[in-house]
N, C-alpha and C. Protein backbone atom coordinates (compact mmCIF):
# COMPACT_ATOMS: atom_id res chain seq x y z
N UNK A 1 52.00 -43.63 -31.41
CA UNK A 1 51.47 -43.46 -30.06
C UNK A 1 52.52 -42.87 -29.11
N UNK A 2 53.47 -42.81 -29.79
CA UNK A 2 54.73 -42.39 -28.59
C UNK A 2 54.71 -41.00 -28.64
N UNK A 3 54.53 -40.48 -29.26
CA UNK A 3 53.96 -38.51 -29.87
C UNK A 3 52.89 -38.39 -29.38
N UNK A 4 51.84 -38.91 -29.09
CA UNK A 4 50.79 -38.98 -28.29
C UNK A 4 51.06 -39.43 -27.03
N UNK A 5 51.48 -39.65 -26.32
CA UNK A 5 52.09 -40.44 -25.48
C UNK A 5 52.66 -39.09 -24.57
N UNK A 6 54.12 -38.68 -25.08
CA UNK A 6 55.04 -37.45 -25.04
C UNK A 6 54.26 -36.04 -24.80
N UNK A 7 53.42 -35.75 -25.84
CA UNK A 7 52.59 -34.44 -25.75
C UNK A 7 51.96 -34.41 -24.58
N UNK A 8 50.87 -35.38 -23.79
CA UNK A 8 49.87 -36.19 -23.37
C UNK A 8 50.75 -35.54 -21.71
N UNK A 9 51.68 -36.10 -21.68
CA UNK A 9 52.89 -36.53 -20.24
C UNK A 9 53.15 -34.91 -20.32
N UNK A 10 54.08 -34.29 -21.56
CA UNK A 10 54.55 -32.83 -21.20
C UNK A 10 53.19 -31.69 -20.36
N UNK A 11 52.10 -32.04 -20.88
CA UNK A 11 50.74 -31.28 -20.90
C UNK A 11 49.86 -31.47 -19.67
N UNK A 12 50.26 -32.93 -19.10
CA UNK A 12 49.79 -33.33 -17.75
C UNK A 12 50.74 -32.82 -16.95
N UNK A 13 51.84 -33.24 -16.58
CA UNK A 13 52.73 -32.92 -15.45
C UNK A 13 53.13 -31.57 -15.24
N UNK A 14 52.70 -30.39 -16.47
CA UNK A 14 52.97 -29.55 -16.30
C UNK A 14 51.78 -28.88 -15.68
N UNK A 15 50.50 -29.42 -15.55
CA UNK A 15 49.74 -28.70 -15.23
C UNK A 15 49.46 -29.21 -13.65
N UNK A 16 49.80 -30.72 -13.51
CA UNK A 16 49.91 -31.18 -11.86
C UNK A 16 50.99 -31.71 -11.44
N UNK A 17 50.89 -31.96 -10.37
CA UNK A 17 51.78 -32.21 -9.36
C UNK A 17 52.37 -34.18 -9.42
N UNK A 18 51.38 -34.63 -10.16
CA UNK A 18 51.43 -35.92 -10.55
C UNK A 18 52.31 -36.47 -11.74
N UNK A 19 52.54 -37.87 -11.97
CA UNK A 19 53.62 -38.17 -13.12
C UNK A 19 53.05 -39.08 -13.39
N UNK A 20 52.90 -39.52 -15.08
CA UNK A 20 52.24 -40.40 -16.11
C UNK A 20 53.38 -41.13 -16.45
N UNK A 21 52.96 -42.77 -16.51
CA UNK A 21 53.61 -43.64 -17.14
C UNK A 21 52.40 -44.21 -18.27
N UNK A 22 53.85 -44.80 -19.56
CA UNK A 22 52.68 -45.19 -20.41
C UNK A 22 52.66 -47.20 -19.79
N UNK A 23 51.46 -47.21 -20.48
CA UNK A 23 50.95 -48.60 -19.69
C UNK A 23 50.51 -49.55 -21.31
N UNK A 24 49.37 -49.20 -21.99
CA UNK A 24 48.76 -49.88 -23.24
C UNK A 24 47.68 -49.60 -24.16
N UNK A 25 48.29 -49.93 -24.65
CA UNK A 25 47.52 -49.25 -26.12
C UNK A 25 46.51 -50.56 -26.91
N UNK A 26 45.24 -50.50 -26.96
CA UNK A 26 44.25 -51.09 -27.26
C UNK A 26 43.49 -50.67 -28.11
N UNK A 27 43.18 -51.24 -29.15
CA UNK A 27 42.47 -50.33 -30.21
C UNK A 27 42.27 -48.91 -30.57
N UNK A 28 44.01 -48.40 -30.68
CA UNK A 28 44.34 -47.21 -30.63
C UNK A 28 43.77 -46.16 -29.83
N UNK A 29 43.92 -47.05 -28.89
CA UNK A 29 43.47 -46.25 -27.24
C UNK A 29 44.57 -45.93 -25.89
N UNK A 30 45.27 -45.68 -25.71
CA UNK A 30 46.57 -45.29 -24.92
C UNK A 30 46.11 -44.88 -23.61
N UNK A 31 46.94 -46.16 -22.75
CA UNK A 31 46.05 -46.15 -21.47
C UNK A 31 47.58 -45.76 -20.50
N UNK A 32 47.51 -45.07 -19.83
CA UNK A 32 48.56 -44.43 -18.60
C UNK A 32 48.19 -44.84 -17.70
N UNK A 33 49.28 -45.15 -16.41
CA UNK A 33 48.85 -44.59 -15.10
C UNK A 33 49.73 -43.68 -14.71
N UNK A 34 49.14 -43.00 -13.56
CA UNK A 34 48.92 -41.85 -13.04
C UNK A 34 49.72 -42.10 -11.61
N UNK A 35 50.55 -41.17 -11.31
CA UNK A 35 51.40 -41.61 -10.12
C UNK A 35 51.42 -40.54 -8.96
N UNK A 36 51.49 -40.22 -7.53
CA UNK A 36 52.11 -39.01 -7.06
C UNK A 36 53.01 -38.87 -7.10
N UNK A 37 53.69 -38.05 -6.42
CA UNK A 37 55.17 -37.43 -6.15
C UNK A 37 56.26 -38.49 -5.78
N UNK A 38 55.44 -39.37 -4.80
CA UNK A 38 55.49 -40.27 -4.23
C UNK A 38 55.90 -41.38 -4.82
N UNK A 39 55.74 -41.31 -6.03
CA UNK A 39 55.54 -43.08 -6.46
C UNK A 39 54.18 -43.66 -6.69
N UNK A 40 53.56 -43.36 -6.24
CA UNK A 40 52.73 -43.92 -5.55
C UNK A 40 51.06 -44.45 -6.53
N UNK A 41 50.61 -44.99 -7.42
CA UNK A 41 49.90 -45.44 -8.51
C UNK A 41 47.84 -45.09 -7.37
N UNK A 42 48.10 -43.86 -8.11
CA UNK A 42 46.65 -43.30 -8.37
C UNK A 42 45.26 -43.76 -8.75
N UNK A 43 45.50 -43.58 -10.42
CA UNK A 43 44.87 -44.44 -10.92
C UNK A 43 45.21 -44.22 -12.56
N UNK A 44 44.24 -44.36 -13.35
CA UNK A 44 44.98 -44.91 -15.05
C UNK A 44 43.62 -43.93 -15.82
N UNK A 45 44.15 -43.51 -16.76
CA UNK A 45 43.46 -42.88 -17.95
C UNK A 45 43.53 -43.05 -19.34
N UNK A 46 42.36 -43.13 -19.91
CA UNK A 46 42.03 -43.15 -21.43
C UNK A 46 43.14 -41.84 -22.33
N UNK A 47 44.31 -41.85 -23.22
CA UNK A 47 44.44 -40.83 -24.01
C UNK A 47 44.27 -41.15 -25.27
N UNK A 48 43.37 -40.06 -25.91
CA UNK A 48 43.27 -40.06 -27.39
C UNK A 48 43.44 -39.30 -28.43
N UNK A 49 43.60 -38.39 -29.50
CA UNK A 49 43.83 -37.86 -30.55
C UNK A 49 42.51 -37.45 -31.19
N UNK A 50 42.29 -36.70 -31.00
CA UNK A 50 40.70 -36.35 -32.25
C UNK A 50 41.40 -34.99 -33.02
N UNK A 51 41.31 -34.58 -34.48
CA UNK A 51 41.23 -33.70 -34.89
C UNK A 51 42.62 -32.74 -34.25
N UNK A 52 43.33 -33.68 -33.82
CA UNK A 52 44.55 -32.74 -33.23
C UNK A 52 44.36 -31.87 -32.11
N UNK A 53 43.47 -32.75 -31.44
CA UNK A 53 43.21 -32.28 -29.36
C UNK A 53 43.19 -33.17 -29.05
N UNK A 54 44.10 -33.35 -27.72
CA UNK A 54 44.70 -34.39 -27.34
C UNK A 54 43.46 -34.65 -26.22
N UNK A 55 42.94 -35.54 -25.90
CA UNK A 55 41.51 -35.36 -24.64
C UNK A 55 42.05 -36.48 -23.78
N UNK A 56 41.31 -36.82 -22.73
CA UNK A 56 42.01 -38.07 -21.49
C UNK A 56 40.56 -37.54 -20.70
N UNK A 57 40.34 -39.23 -20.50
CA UNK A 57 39.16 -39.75 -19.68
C UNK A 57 39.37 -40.98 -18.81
């Protein structure tokens, strides 16, 4: 989950302005939150692995 995790963070922050921490992993379900610039706790997202595409809900 930490390669999932890593990919997940490089692939988000590069595309926004926001920063991912990892938070928990639940029935191989990898849950983040989501921060601004700021610090500041957003809110939290689902990351998962299918078929080698990384998706977040």
């Amino acid at each position: 989950m930490n390669d999932l995790f890593e990919r997940f963070k490089k692939k988000y922050e590069a595309s926004t302005d926001m920063k991912v921490k990892k938070d928990k992993i639940i029935k191989g379900v990898l849950t983040v939150k989501v921060f601004d610039t700021n610090d500041k706790y957003l809110f939290w997202l689902h990351v998962v692995e299918n078929n080698g595409i990384v998706e977040w809900y």
